[in-house]
PDB file of N, CA and C in Angstrom:
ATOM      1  N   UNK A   1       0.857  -1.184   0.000  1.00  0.00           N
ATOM      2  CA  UNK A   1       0.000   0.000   0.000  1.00  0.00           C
ATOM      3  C   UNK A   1       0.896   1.239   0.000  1.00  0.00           C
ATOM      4  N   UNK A   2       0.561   2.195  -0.973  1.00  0.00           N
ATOM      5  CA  UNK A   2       1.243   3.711  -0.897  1.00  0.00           C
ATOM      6  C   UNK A   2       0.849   4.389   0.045  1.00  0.00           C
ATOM      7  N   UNK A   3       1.676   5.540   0.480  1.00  0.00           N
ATOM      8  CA  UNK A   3       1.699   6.317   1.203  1.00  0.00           C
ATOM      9  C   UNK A   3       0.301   7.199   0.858  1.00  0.00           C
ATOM     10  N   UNK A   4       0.008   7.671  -0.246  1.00  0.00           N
ATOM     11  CA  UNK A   4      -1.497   8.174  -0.480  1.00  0.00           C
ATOM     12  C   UNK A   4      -2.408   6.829  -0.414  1.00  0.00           C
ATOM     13  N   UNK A   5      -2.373   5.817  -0.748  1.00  0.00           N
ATOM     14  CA  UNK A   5      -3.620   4.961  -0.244  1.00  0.00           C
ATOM     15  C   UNK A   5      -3.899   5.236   1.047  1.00  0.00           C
ATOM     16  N   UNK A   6      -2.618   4.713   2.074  1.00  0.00           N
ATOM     17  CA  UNK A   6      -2.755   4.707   3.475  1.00  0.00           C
ATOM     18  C   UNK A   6      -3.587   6.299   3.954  1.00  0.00           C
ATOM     19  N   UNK A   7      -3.305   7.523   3.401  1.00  0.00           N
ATOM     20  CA  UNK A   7      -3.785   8.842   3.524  1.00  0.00           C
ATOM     21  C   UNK A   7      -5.058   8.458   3.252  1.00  0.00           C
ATOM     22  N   UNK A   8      -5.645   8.034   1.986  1.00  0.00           N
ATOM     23  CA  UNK A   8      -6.829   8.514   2.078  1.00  0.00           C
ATOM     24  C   UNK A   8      -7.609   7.866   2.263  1.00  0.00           C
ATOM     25  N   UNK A   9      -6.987   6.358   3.035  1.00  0.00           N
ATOM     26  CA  UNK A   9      -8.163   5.571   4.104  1.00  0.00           C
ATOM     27  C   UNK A   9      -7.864   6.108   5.345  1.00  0.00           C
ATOM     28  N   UNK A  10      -7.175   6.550   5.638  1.00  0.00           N
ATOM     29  CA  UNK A  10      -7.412   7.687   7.006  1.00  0.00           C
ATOM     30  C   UNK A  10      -8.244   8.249   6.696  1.00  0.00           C
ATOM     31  N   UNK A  11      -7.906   9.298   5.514  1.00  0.00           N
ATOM     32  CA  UNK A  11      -9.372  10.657   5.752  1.00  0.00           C
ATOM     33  C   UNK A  11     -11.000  10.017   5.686  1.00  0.00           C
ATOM     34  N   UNK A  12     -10.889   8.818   4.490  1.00  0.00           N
ATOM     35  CA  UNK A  12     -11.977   8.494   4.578  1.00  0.00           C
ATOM     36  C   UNK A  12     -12.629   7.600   5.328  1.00  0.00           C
ATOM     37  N   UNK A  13     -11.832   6.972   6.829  1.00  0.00           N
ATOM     38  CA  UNK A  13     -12.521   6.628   8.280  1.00  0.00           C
ATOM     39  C   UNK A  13     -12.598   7.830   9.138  1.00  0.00           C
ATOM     40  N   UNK A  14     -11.960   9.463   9.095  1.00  0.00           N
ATOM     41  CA  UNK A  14     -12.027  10.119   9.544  1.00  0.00           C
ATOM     42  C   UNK A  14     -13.542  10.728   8.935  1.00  0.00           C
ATOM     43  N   UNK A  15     -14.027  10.792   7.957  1.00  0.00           N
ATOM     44  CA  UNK A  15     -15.001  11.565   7.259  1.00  0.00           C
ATOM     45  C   UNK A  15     -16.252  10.401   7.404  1.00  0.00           C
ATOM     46  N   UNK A  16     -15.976   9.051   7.267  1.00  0.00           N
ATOM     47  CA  UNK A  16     -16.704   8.312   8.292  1.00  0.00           C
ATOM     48  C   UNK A  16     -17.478   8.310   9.808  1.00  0.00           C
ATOM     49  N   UNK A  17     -16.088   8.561  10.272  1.00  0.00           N
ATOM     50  CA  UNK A  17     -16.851   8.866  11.794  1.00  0.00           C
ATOM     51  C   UNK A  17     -17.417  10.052  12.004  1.00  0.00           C
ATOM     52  N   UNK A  18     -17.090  11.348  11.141  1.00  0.00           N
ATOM     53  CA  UNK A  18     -18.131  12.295  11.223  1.00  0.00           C
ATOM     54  C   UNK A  18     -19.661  12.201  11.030  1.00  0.00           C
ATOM     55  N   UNK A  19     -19.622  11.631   9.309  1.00  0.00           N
ATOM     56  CA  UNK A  19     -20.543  11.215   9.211  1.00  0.00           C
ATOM     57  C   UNK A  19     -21.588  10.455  10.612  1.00  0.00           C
ATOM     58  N   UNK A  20     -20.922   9.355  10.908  1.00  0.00           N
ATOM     59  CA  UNK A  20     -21.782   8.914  12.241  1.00  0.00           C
ATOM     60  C   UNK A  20     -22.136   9.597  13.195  1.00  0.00           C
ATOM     61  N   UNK A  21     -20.878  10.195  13.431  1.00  0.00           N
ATOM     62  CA  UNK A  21     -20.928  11.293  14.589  1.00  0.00           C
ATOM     63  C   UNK A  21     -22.073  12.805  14.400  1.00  0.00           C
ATOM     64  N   UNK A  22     -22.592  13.321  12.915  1.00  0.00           N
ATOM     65  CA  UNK A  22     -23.633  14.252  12.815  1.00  0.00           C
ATOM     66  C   UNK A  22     -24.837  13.307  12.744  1.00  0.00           C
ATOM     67  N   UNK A  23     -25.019  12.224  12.304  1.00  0.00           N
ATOM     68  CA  UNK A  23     -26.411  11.382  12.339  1.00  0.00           C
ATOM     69  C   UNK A  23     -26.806  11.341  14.063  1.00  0.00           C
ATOM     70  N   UNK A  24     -25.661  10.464  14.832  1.00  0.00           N
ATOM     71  CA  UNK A  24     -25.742  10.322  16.216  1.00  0.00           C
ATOM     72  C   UNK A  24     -25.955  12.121  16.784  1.00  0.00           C
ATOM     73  N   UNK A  25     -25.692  13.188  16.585  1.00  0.00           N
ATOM     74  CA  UNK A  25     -26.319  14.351  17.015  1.00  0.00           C
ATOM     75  C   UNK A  25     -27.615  14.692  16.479  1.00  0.00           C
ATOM     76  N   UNK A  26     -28.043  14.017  15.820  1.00  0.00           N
ATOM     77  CA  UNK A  26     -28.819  14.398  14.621  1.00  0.00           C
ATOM     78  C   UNK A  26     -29.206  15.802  14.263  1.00  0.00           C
ATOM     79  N   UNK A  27     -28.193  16.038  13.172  1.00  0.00           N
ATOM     80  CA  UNK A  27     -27.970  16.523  12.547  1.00  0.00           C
ATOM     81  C   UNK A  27     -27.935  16.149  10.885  1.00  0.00           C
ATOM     82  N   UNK A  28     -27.753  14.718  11.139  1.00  0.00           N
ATOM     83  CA  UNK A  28     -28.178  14.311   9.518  1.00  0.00           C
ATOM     84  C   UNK A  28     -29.632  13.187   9.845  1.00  0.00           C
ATOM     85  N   UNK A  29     -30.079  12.918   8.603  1.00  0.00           N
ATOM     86  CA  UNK A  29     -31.221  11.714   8.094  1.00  0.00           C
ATOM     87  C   UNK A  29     -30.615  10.561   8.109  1.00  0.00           C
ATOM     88  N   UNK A  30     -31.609   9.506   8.125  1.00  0.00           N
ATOM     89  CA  UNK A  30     -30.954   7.628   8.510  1.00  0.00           C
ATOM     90  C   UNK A  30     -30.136   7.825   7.021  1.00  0.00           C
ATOM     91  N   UNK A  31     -31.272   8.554   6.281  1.00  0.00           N
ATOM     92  CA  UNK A  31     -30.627   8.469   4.400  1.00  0.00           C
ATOM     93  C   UNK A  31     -29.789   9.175   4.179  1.00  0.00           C
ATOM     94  N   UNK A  32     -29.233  10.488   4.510  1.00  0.00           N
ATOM     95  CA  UNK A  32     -28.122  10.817   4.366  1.00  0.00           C
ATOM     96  C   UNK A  32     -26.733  10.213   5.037  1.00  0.00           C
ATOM     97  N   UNK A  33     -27.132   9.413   6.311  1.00  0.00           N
ATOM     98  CA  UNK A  33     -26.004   8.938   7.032  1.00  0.00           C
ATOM     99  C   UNK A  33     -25.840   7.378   6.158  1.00  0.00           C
ATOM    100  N   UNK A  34     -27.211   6.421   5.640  1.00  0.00           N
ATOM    101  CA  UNK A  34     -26.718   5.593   4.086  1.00  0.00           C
ATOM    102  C   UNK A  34     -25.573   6.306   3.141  1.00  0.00           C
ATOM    103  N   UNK A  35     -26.843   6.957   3.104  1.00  0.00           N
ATOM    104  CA  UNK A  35     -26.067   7.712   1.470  1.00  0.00           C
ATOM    105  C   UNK A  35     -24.541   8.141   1.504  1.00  0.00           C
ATOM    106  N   UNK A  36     -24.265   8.632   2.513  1.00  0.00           N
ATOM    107  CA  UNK A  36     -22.652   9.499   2.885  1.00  0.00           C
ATOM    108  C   UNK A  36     -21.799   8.157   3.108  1.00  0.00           C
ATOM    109  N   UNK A  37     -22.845   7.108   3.943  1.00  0.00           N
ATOM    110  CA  UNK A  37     -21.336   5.962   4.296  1.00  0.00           C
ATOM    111  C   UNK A  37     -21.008   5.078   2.954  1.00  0.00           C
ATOM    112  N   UNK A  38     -22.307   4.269   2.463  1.00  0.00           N
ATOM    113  CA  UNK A  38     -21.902   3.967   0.839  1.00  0.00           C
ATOM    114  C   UNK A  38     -20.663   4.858   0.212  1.00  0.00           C
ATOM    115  N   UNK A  39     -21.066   6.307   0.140  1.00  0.00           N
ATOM    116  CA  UNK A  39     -20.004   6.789  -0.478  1.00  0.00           C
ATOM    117  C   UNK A  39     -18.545   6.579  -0.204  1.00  0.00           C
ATOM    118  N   UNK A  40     -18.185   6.901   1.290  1.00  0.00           N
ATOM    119  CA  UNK A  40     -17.196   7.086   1.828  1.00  0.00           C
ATOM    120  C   UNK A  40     -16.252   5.160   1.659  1.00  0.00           C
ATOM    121  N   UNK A  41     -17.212   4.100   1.635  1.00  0.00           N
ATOM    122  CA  UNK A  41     -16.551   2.921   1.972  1.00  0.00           C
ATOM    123  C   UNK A  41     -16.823   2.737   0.239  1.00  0.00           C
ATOM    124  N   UNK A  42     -17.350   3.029  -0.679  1.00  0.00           N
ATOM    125  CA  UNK A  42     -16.808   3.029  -2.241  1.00  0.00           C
ATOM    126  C   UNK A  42     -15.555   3.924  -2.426  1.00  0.00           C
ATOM    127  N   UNK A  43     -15.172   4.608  -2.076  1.00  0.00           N
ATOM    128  CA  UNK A  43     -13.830   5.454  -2.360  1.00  0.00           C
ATOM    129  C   UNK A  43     -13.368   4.732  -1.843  1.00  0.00           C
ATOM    130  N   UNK A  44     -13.399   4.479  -0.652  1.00  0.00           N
ATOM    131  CA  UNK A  44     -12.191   3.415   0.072  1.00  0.00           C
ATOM    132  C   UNK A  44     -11.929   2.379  -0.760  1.00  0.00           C
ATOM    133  N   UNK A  45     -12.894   1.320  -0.944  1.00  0.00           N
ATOM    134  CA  UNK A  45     -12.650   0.519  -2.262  1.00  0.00           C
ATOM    135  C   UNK A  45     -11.912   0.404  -3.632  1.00  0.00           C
ATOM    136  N   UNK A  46     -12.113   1.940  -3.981  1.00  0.00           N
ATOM    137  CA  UNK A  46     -11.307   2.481  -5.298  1.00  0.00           C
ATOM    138  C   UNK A  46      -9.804   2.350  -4.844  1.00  0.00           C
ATOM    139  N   UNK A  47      -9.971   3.263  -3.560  1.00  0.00           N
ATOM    140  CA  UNK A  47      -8.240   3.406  -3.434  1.00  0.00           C
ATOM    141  C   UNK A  47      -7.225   2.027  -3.278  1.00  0.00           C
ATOM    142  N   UNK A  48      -8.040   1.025  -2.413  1.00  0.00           N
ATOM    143  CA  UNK A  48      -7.672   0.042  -2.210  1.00  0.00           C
ATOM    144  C   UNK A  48      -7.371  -0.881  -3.440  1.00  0.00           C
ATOM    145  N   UNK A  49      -8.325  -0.882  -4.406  1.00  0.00           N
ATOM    146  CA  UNK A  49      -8.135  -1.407  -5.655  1.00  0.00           C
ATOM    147  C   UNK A  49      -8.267  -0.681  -6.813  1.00  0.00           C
ATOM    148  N   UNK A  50      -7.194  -0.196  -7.040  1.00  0.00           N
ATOM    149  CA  UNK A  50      -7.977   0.983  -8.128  1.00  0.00           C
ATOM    150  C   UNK A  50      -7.925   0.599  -9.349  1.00  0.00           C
ATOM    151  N   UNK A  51      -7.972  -1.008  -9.785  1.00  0.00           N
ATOM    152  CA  UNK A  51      -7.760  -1.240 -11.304  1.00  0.00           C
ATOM    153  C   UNK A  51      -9.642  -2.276 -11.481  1.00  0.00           C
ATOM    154  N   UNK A  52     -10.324  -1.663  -9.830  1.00  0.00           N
ATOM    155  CA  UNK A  52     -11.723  -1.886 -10.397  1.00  0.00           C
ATOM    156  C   UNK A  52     -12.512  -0.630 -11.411  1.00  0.00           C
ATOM    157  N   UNK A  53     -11.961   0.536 -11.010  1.00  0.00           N
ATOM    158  CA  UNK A  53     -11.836   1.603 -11.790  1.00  0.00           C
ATOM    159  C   UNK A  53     -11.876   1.511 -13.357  1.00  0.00           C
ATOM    160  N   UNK A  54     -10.886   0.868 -13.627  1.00  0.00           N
ATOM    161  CA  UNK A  54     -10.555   0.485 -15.077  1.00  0.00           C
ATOM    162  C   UNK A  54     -11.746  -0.669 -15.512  1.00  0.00           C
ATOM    163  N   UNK A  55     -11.927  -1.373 -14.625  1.00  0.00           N
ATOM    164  CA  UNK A  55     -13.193  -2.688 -15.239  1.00  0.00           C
ATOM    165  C   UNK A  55     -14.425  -1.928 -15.578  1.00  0.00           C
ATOM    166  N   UNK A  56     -14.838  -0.695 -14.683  1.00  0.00           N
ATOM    167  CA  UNK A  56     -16.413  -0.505 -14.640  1.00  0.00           C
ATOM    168  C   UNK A  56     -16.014   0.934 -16.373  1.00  0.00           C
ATOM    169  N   UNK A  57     -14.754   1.575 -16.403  1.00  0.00           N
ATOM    170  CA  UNK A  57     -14.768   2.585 -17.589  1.00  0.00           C
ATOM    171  C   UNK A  57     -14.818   1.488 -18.774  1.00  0.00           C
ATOM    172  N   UNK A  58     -14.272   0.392 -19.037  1.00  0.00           N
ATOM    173  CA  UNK A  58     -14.408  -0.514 -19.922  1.00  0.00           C
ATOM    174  C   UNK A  58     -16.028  -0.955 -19.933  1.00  0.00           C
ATOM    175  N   UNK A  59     -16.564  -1.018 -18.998  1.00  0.00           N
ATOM    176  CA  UNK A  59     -17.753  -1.238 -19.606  1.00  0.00           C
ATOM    177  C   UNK A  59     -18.768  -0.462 -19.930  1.00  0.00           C
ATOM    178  N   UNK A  60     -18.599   1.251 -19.541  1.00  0.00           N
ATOM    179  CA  UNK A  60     -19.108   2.176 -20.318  1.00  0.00           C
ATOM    180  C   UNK A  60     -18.331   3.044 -21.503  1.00  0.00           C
ATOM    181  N   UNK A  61     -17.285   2.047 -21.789  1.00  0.00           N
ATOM    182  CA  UNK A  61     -16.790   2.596 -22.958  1.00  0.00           C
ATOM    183  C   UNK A  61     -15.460   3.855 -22.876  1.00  0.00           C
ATOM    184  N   UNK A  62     -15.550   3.742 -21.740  1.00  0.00           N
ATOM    185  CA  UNK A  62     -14.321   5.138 -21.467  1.00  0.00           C
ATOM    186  C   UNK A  62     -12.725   4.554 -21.483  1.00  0.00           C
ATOM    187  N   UNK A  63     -12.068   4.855 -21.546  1.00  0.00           N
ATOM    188  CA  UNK A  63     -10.618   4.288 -21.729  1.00  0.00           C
ATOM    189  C   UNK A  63      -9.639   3.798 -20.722  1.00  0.00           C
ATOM    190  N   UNK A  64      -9.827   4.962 -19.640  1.00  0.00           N
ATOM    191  CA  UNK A  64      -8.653   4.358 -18.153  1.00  0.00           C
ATOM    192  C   UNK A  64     -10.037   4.602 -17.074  1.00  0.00           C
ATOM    193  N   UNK A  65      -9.878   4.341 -15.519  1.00  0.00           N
ATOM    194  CA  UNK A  65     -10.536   4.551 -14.760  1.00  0.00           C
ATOM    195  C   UNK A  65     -10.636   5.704 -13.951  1.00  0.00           C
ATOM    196  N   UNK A  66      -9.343   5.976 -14.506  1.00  0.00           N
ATOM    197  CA  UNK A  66      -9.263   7.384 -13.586  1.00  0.00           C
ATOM    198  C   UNK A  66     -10.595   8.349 -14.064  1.00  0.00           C
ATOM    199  N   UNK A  67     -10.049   8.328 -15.815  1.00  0.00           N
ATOM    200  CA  UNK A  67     -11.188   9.393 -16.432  1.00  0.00           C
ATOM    201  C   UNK A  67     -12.840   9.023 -15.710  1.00  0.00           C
ATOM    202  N   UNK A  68     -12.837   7.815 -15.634  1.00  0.00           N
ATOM    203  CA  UNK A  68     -14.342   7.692 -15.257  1.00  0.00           C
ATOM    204  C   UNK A  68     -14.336   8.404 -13.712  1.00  0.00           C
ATOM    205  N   UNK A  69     -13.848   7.937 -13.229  1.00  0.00           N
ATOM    206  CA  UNK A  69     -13.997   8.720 -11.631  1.00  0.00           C
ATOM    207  C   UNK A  69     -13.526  10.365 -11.654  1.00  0.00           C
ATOM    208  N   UNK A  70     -12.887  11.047 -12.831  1.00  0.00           N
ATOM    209  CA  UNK A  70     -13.660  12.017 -12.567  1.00  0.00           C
ATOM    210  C   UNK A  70     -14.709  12.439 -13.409  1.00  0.00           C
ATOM    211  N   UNK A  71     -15.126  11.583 -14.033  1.00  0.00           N
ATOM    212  CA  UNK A  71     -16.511  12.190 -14.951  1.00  0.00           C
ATOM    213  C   UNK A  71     -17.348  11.982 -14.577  1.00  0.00           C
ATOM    214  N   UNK A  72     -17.875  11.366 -12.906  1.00  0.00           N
ATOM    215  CA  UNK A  72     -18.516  10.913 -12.437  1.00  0.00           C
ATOM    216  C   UNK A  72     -18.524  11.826 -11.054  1.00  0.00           C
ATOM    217  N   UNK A  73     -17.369  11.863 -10.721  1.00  0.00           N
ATOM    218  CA  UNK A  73     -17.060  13.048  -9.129  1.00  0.00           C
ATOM    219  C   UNK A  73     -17.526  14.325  -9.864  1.00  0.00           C
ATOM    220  N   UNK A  74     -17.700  14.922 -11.294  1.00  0.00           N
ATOM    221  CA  UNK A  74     -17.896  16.564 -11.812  1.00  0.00           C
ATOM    222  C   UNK A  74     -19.279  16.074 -11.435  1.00  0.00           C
ATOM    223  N   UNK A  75     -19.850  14.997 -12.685  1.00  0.00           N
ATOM    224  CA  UNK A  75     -21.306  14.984 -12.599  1.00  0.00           C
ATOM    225  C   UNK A  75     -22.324  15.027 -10.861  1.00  0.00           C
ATOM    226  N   UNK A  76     -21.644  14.557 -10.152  1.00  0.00           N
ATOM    227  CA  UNK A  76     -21.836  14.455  -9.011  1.00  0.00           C
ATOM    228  C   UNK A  76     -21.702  16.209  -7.988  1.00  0.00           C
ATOM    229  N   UNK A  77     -20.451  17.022  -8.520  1.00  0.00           N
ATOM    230  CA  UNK A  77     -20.379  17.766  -7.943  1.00  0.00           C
ATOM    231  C   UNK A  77     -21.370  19.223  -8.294  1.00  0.00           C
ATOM    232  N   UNK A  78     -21.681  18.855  -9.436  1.00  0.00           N
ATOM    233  CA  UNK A  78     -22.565  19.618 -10.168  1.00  0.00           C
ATOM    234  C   UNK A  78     -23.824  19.277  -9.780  1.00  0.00           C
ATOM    235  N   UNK A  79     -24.613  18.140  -9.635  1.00  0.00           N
ATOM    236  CA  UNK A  79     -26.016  18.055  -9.243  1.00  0.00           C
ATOM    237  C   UNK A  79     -25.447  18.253  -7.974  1.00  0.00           C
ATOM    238  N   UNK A  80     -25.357  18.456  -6.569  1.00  0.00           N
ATOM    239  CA  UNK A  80     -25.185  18.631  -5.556  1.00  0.00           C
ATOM    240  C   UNK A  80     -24.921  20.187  -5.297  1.00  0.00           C
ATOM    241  N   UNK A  81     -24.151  20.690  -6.261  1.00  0.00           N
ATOM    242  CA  UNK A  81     -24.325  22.259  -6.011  1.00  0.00           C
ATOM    243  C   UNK A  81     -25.750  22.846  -6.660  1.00  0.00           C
ATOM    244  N   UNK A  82     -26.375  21.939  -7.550  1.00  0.00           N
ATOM    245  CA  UNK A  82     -27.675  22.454  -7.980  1.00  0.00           C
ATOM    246  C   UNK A  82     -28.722  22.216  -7.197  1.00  0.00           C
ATOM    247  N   UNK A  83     -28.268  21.059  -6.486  1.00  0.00           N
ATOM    248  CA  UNK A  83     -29.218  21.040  -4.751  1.00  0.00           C
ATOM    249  C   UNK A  83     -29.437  21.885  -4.165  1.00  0.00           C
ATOM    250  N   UNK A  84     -28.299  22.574  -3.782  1.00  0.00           N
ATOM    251  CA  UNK A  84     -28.272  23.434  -2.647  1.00  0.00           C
ATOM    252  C   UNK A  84     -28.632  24.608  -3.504  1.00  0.00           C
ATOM    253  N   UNK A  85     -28.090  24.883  -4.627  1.00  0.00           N
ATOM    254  CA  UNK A  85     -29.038  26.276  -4.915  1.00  0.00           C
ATOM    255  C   UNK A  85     -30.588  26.336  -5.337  1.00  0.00           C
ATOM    256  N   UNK A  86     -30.839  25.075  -4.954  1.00  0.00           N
ATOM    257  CA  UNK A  86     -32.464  24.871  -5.165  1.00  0.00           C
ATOM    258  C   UNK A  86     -32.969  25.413  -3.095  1.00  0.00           C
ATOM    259  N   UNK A  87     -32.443  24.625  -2.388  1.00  0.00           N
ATOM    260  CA  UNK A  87     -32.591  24.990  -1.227  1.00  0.00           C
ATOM    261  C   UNK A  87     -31.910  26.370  -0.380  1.00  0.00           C
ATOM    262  N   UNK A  88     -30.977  26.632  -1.122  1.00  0.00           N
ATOM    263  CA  UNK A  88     -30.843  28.339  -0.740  1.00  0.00           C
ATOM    264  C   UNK A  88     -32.234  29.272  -1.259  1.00  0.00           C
ATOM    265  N   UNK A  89     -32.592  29.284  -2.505  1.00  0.00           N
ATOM    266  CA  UNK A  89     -33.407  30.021  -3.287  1.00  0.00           C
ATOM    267  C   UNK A  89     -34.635  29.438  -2.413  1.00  0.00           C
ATOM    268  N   UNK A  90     -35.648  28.400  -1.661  1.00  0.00           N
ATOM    269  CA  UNK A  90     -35.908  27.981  -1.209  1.00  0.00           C
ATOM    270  C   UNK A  90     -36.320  28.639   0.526  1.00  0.00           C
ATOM    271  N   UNK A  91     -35.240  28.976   0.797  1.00  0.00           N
ATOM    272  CA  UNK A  91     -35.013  29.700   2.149  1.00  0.00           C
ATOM    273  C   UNK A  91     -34.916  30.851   1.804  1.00  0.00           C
ATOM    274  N   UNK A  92     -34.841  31.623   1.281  1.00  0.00           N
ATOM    275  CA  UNK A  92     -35.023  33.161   0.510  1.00  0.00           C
ATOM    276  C   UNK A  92     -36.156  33.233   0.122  1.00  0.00           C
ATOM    277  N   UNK A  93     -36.818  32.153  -0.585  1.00  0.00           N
ATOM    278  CA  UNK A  93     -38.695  32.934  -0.429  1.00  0.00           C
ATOM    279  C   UNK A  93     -39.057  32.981   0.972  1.00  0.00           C
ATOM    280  N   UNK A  94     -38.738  31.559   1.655  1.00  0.00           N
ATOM    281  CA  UNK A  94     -39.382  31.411   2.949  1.00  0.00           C
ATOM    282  C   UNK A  94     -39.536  32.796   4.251  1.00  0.00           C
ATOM    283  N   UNK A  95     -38.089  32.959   3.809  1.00  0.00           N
ATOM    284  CA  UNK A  95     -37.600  34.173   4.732  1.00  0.00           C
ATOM    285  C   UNK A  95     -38.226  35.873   4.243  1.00  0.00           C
ATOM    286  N   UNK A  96     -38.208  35.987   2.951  1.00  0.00           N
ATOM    287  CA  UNK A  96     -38.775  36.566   2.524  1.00  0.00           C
ATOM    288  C   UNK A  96     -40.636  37.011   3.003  1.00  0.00           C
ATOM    289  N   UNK A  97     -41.317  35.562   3.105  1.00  0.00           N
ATOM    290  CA  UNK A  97     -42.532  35.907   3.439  1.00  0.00           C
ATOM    291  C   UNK A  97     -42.719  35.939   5.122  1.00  0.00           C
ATOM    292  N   UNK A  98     -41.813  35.120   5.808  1.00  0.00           N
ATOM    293  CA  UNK A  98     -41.311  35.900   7.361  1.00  0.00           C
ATOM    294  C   UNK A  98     -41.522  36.837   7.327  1.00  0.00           C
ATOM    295  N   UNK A  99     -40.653  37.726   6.751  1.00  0.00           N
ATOM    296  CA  UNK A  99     -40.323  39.046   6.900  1.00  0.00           C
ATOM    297  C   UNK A  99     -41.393  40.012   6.722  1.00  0.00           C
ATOM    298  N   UNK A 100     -42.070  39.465   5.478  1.00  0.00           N
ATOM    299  CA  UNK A 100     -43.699  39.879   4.979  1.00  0.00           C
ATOM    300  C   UNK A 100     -44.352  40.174   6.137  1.00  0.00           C
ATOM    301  N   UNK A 101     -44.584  38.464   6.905  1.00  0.00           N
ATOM    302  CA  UNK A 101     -45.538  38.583   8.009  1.00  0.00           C
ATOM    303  C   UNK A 101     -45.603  39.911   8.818  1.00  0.00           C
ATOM    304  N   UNK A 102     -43.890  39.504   9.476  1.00  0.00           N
ATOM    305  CA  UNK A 102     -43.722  40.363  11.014  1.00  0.00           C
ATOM    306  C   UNK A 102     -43.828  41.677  10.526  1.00  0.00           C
ATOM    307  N   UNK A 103     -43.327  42.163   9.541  1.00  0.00           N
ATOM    308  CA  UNK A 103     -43.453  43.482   9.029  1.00  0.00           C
ATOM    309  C   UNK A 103     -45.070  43.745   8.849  1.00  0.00           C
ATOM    310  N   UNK A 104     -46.060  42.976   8.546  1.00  0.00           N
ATOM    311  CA  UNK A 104     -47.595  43.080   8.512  1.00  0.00           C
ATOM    312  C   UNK A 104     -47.934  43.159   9.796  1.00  0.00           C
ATOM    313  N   UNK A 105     -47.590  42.306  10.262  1.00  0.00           N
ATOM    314  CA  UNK A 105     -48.571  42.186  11.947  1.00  0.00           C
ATOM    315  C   UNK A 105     -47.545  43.270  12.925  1.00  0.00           C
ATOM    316  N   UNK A 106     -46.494  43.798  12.667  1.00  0.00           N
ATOM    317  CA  UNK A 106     -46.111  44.869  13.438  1.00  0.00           C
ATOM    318  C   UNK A 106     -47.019  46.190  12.539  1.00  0.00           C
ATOM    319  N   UNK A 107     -47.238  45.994  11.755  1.00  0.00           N
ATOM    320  CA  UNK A 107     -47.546  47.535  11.131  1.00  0.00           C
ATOM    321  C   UNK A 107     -49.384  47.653  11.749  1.00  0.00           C
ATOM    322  N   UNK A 108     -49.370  46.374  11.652  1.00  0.00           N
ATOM    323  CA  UNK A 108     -51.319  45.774  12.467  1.00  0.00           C
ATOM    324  C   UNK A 108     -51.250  46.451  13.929  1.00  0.00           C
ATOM    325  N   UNK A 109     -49.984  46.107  14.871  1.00  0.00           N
ATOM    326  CA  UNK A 109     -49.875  46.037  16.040  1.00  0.00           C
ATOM    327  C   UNK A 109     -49.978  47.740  16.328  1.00  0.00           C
ATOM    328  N   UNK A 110     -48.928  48.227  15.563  1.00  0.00           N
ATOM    329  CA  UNK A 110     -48.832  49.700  15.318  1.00  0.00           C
ATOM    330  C   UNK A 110     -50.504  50.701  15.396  1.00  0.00           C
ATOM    331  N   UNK A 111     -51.081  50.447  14.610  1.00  0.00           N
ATOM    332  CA  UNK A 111     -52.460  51.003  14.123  1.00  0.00           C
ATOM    333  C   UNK A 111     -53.276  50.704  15.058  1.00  0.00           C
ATOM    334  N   UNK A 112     -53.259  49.998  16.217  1.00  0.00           N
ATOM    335  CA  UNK A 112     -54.505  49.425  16.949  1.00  0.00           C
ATOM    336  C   UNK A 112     -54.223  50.477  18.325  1.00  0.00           C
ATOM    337  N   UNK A 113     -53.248  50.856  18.255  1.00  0.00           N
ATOM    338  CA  UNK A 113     -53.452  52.019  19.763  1.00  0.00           C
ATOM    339  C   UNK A 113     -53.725  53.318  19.254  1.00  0.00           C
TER     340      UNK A 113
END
């Protein structure tokens, strides 16, 4: 094992036990604490063997494995930032009609004396 394998099965039992560690505060969902550990113990997998990499780009046609893992980490990093700017924009109406309210029912509160 290389010196970066050994690294980045550290980080990724370190990013592991976070993971557990925000579900156990709850702070995450049963499905996000799935979803995050799948991830985290498939990278581990890659690093550990990384010429499964090469088996799964051969069977969608891509050439080495590397290319597939990152044409797969963009596609990935891209719907996930389109998440969150669905749920920022999301919390900006919400807050928005907050603001509506208290600004209504103070201007209500105002007028009644």
């Amino acid at each position: 094992m290389s010196i970066i394998q050994a690294t980045l099965i550290i980080f990724f039992i370190f990013a592991l036990s976070r993971v557990v560690m925000r579900w156990r505060a709850k702070e995450l969902s049963l499905g996000a604490l799935i979803l995050w550990s799948i991830f985290w113990i498939i990278a581990g997998i890659v690093v550990v063997t990384p010429n499964i990499t090469f088996y799964f780009a051969h069977l969608v046609g891509i050439g080495r494995g590397a290319d597939l893992v990152v044409y797969v980490s963009l596609a990935l990093l891209f719907f996930i930032v389109f998440r969150l700017m669905v749920v920022v924009e999301r919390q900006k109406r919400e807050i928005t009609k907050l603001t509506r309210m208290i600004a209504l029912e103070a201007r209500h509160e105002n007028t009644k004396v």
